[in-house]
Protein backbone atom coordinates (compact mmCIF):
# COMPACT_ATOMS: atom_id res chain seq x y z
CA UNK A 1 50.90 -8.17 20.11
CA UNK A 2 48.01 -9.90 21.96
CA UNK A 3 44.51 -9.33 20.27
CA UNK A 4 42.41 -10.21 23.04
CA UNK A 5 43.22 -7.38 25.58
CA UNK A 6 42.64 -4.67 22.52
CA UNK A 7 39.20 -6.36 22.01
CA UNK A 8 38.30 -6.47 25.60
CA UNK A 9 39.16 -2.60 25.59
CA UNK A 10 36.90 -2.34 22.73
CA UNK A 11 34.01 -4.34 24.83
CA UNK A 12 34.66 -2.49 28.26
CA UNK A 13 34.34 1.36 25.99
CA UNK A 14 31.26 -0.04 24.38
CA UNK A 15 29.77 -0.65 27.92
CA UNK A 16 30.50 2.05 29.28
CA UNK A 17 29.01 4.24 26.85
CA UNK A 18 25.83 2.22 26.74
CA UNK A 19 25.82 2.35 30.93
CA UNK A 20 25.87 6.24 30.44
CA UNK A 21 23.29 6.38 28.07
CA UNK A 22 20.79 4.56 29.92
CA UNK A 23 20.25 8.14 32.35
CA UNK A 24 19.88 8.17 35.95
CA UNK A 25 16.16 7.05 35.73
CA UNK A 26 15.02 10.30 38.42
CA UNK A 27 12.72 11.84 35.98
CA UNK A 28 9.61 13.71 37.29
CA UNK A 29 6.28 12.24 36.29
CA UNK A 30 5.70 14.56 34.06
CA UNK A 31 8.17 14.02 31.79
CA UNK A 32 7.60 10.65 32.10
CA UNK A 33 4.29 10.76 31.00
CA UNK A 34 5.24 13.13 28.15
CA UNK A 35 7.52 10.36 26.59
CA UNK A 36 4.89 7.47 26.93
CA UNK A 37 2.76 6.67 23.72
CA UNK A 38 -0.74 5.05 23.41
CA UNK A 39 -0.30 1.22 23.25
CA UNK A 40 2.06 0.56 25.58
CA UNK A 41 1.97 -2.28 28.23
CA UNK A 42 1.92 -0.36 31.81
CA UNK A 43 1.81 -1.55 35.52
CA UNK A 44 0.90 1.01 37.86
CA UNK A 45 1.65 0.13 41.27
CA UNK A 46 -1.01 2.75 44.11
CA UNK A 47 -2.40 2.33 47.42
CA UNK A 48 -4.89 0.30 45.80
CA UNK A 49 -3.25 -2.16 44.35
CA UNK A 50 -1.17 -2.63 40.91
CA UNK A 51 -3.08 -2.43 37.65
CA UNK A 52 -2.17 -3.37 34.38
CA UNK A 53 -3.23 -2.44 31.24
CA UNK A 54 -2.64 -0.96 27.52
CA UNK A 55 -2.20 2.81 27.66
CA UNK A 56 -5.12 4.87 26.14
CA UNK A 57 -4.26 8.14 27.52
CA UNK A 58 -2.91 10.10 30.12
CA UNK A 59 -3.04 13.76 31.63
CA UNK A 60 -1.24 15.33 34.22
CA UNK A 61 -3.59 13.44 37.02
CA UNK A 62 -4.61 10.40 35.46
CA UNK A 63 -3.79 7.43 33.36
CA UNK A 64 -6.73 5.77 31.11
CA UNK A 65 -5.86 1.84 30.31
CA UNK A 66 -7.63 -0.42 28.55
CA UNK A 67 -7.93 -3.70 30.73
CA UNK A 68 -9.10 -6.79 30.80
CA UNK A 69 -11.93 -5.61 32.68
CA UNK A 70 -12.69 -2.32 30.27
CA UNK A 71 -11.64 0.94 30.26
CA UNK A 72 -10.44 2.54 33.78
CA UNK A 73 -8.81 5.69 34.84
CA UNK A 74 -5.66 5.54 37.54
CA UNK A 75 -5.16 8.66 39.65
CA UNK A 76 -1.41 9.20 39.51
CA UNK A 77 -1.07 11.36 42.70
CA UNK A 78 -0.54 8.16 44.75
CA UNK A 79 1.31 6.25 42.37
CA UNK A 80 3.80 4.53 44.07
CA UNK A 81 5.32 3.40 40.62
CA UNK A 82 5.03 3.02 37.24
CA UNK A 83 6.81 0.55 34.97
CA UNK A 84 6.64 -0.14 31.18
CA UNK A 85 6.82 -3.55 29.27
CA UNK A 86 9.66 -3.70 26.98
CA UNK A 87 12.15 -6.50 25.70
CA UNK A 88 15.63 -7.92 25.92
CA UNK A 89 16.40 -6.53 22.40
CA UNK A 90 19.28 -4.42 24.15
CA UNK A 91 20.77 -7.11 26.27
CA UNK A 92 20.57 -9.72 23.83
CA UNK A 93 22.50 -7.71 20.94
CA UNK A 94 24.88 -6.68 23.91
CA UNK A 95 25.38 -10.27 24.55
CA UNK A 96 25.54 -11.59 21.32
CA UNK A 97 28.27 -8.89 20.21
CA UNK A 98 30.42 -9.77 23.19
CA UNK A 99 30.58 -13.37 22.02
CA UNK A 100 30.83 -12.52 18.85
CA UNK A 101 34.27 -10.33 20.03
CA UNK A 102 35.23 -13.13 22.15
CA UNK A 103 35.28 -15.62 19.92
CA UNK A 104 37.18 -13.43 17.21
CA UNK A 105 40.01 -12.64 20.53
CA UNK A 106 40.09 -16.62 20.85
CA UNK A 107 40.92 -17.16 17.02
CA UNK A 108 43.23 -14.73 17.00
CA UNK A 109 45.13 -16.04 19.64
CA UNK A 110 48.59 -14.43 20.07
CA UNK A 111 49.23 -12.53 16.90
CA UNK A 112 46.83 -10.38 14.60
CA UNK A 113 48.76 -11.54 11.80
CA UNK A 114 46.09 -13.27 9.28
CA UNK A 115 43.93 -14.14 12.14
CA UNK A 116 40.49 -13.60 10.60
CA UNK A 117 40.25 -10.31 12.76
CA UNK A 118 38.76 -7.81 9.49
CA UNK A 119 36.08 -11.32 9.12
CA UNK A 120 35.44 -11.62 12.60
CA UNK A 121 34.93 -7.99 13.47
CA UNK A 122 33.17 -7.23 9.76
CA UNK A 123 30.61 -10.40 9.57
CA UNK A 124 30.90 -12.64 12.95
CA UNK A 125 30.57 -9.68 16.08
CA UNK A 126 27.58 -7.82 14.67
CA UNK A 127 25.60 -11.57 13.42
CA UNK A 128 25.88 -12.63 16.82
CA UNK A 129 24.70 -9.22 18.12
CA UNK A 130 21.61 -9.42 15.48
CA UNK A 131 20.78 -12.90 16.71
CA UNK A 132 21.11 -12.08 20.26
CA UNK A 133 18.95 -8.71 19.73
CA UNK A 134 16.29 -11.13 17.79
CA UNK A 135 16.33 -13.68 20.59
CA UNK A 136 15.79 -10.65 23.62
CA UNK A 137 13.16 -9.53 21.47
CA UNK A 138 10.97 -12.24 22.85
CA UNK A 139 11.97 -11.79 26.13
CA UNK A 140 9.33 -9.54 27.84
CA UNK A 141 10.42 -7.52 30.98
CA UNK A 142 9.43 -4.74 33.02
CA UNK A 143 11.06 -1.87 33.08
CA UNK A 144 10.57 1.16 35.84
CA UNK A 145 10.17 4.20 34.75
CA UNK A 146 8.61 6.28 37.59
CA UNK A 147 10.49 4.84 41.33
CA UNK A 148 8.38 4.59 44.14
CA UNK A 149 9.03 6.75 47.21
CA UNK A 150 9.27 3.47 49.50
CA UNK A 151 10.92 0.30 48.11
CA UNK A 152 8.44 -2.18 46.30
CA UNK A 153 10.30 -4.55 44.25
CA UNK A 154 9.16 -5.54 40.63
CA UNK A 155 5.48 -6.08 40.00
């Protein structure tokens, strides 16, 4: 018995279920707003133009970031968007653990017979997922979280 297509089974599941996690990403602005907390990176993207700043605050109608600049206050009503600064943690341990699984399929070869495959799947896969989380941790990237009603692109 082949070892490589029961791991790639194992990876394809594990996507999957991540994939389905991850939502739709059609919330309402409200609810959006209700799962932000102070200190966060934000971009709002208006009419006006796209600021950026460090989350003080927010209501129902407005947003208060700190700035470069100072404090300001964004009206939300015309927000076109609204996207938070987050990392790669995610996609690097995602990586990191499919090499990791890869590389234990490749040992193993043909046979699971003393292949390494309690070592490789016990010590190897989730190392390689640690140091690929760790790595995507430094990686900054935007992430939407309210769409805009006409296609913008990333900020």
């Amino acid at each position: 018995m082949s070892a490589a297509p029961l791991l790639l089974a194992l990876m394809a599941t594990q996507a999957s279920a991540l994939q389905a996690q991850s939502g739709s990403g059609e919330q309402d602005l409200a609810s959006v707003l209700a799962g932000l907390e102070a200190g966060v990176v934000l971009r709002v993207a208006t009419p006006r133009g796209l600021t950026e700043g460090i989350l003080t605050s927010s209501s129902q109608l407005a947003l208060l970031l700190e700035t470069a600049e100072g404090s300001i206050e964004v009206a939300l009503s015309p927000a076109d968007s609204l996207w938070v600064q987050g990392d790669a943690r995610t996609g690097g341990a995602l990586i990191g653990g499919a090499l990791g699984l890869g590389l234990v399929a490749l040992s193993c070869g043909q046979t699971l017979d003393e292949c390494g495959l309690d070592v490789g799947l016990a010590i190897v896969t989730p190392a390689l997922a640690l140091l690929g989380a760790g790595i995507g941790s430094s990686i900054l990237k935007w992430r939407l979280v309210n769409p805009a009603p006409r296609s913008r692109g990333s900020p």
